[in-house]
C-alpha atoms as a PDB file:
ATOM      1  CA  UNK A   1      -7.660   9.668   7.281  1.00  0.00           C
ATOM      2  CA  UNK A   2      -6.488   5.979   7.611  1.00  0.00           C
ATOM      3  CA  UNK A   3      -3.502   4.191   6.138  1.00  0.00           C
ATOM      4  CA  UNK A   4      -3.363   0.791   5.494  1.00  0.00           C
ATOM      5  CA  UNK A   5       0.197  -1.263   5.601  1.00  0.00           C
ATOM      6  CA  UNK A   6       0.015  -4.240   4.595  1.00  0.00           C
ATOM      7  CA  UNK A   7       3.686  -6.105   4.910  1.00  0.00           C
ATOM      8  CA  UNK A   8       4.653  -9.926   7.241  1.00  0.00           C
ATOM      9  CA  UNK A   9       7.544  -8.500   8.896  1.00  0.00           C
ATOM     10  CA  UNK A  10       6.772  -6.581  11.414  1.00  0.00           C
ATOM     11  CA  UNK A  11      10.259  -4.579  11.515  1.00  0.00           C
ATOM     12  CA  UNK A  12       9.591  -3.811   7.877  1.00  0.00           C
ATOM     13  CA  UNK A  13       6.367  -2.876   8.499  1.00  0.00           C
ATOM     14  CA  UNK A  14       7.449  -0.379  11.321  1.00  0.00           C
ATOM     15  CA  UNK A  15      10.022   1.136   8.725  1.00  0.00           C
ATOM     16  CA  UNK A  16       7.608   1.530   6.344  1.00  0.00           C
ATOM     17  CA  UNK A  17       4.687   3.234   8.656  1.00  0.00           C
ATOM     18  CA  UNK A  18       8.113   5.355  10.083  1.00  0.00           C
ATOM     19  CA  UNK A  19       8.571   6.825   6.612  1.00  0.00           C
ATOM     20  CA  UNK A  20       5.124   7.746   5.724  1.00  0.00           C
ATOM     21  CA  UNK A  21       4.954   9.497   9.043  1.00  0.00           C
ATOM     22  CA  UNK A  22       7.726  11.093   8.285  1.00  0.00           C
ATOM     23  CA  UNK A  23       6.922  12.657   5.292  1.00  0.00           C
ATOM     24  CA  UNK A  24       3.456  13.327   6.200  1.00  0.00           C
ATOM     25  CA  UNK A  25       4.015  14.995   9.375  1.00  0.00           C
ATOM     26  CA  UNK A  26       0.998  13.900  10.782  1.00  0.00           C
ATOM     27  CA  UNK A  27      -0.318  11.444  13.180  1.00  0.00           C
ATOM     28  CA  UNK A  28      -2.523   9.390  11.127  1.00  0.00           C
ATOM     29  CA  UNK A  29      -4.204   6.133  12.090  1.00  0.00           C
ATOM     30  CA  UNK A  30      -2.757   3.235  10.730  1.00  0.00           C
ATOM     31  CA  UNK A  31      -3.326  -0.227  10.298  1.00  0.00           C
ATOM     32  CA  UNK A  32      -1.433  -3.106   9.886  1.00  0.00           C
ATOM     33  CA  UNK A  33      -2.102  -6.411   8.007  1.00  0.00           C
ATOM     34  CA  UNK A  34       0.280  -9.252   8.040  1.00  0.00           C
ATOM     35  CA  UNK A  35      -1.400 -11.098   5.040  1.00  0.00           C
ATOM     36  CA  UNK A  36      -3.637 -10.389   1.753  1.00  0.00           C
ATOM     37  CA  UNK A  37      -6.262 -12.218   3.830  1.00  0.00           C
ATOM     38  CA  UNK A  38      -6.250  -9.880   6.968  1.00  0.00           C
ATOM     39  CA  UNK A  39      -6.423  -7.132   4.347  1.00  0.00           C
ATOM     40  CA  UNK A  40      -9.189  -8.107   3.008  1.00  0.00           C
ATOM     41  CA  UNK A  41     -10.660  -8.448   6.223  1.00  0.00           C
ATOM     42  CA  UNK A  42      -9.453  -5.243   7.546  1.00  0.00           C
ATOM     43  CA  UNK A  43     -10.773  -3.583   4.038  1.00  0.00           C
ATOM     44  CA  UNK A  44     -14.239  -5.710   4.614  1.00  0.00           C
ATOM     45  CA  UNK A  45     -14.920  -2.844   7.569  1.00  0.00           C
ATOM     46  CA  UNK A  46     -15.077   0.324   8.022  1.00  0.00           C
ATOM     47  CA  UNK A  47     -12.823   2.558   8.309  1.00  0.00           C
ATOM     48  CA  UNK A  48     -12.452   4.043   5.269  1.00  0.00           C
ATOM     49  CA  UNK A  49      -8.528   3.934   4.016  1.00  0.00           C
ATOM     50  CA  UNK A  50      -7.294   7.087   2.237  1.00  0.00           C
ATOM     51  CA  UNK A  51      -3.891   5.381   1.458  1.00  0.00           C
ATOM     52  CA  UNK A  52      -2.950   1.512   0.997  1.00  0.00           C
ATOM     53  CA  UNK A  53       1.150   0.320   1.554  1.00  0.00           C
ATOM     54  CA  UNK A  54       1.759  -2.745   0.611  1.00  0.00           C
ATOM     55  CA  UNK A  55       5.275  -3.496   1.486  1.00  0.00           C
ATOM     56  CA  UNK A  56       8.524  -4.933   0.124  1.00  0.00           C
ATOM     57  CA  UNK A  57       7.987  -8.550   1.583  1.00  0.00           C
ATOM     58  CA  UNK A  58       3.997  -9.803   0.088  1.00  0.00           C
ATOM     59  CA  UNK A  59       4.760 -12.444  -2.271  1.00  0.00           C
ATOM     60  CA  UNK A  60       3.155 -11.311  -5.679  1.00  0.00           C
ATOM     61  CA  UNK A  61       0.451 -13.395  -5.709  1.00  0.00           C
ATOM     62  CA  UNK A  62      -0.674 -11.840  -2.642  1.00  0.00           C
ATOM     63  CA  UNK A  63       0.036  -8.328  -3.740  1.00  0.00           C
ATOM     64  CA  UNK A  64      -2.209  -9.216  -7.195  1.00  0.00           C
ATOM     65  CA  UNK A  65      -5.374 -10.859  -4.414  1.00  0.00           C
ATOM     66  CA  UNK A  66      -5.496  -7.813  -2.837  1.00  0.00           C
ATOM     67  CA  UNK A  67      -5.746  -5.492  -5.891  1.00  0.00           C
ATOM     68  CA  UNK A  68      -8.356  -7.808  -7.358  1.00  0.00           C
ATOM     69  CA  UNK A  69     -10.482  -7.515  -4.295  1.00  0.00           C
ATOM     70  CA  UNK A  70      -9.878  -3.423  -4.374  1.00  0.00           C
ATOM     71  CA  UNK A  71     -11.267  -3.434  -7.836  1.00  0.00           C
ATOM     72  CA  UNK A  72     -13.978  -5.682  -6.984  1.00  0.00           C
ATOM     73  CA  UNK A  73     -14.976  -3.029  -4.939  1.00  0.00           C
ATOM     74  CA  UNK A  74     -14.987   0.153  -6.788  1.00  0.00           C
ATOM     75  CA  UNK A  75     -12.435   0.837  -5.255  1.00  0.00           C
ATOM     76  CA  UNK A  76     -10.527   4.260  -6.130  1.00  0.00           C
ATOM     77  CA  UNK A  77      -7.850   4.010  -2.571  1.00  0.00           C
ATOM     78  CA  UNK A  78      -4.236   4.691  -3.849  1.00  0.00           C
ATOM     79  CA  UNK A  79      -1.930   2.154  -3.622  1.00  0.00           C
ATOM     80  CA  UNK A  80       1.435   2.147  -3.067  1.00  0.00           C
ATOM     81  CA  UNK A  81       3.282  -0.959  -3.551  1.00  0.00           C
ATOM     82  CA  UNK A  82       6.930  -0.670  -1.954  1.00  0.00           C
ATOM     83  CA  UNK A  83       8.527  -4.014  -4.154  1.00  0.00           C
ATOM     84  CA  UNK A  84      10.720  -4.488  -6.896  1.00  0.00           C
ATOM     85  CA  UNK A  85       8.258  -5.821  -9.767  1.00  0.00           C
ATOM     86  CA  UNK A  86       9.645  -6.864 -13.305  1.00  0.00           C
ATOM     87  CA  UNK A  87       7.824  -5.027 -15.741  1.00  0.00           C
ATOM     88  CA  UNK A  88       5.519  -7.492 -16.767  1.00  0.00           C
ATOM     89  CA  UNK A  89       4.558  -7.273 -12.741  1.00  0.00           C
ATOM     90  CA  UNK A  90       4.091  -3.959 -13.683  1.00  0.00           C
ATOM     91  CA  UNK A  91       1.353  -4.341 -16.386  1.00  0.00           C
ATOM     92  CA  UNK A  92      -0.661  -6.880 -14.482  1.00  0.00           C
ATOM     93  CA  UNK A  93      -1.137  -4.924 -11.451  1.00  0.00           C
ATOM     94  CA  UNK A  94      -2.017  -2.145 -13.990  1.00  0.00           C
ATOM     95  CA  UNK A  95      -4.921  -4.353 -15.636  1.00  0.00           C
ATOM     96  CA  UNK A  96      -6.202  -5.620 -12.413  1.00  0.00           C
ATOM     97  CA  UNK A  97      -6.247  -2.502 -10.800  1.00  0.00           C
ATOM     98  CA  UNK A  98      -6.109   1.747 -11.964  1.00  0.00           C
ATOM     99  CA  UNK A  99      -4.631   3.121  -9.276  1.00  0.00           C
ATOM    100  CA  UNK A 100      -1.797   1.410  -8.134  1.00  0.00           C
ATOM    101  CA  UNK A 101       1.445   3.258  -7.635  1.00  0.00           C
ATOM    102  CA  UNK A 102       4.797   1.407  -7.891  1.00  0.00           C
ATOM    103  CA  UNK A 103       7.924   2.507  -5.867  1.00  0.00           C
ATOM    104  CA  UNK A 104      11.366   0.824  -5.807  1.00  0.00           C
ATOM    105  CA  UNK A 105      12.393  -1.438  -3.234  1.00  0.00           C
ATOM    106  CA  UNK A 106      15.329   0.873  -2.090  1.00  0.00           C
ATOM    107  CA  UNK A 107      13.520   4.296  -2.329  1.00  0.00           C
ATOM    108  CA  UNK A 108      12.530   5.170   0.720  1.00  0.00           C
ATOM    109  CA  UNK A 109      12.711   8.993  -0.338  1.00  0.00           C
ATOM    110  CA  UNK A 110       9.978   7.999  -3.548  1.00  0.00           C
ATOM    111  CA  UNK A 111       7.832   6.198  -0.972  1.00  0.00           C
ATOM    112  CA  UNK A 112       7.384   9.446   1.553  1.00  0.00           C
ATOM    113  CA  UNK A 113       6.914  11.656  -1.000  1.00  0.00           C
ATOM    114  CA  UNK A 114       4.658   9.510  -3.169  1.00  0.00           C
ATOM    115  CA  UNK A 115       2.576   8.963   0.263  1.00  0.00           C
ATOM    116  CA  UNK A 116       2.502  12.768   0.623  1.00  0.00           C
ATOM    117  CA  UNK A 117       1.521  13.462  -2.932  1.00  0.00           C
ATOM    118  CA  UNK A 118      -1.483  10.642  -2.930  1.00  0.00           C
ATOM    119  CA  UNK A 119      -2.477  11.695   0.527  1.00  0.00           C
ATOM    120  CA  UNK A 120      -3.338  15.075  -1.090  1.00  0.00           C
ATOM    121  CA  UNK A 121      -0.092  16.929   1.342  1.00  0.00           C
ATOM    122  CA  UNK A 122       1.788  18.315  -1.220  1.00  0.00           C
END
């Protein structure tokens, strides 16, 4: 079982991997991406990703590139994406992609126990 964070600061990032850990209580191999392109790449190979972060600092565009590639796929990995969208963000990443979870920028309680939910831990 892999996780995927995708997020450019890597102190964010951290915080963010630190949370799902926590909530999880596992040891589960993650990734790291600093851009939508190095996603992609990373996504491109194998391993299979049971759980996609995308944090609170990928610009929207970025956040909407890689959803479009997910879905290009077939893709059915849960996303969650740790931001503070306006509700038209909301719909778009809705259209472009089914399985997208949003969680508020501040809620660091929704985003460990929407990563334990997804991950199939609750």
């Amino acid at each position: 079982m892999h996780i995927l964070v995708i997020e450019k600061n890597p102190d964010l990032c951290h915080l963010v991997e630190l949370h799902v850990k926590l909530q999880t209580s596992q040891t589960l191999p993650l990734e790291r991406a600093e851009s939508p392109h190095r996603a992609i790449e990373i996504l491109s190979g194998t391993p299979p990703f049971k759980l996609i972060v995308i944090g609170m600092s990928m610009a929207e565009e970025g956040i909407y590139e890689v959803l479009t590639f997910l879905k290009s796929k077939d893709s059915n990995i849960p996303v969650i994406v740790f931001t503070a969208p306006t509700e038209i963000d909301r719909k778009r990443m809705h259209q472009i992609y089914n399985y997208v979870t949003l969680v508020a920028l501040t809620d660091f309680s929704g985003l460990r126990l929407t990563a334990k939910k997804l991950l199939g831990l609750s």
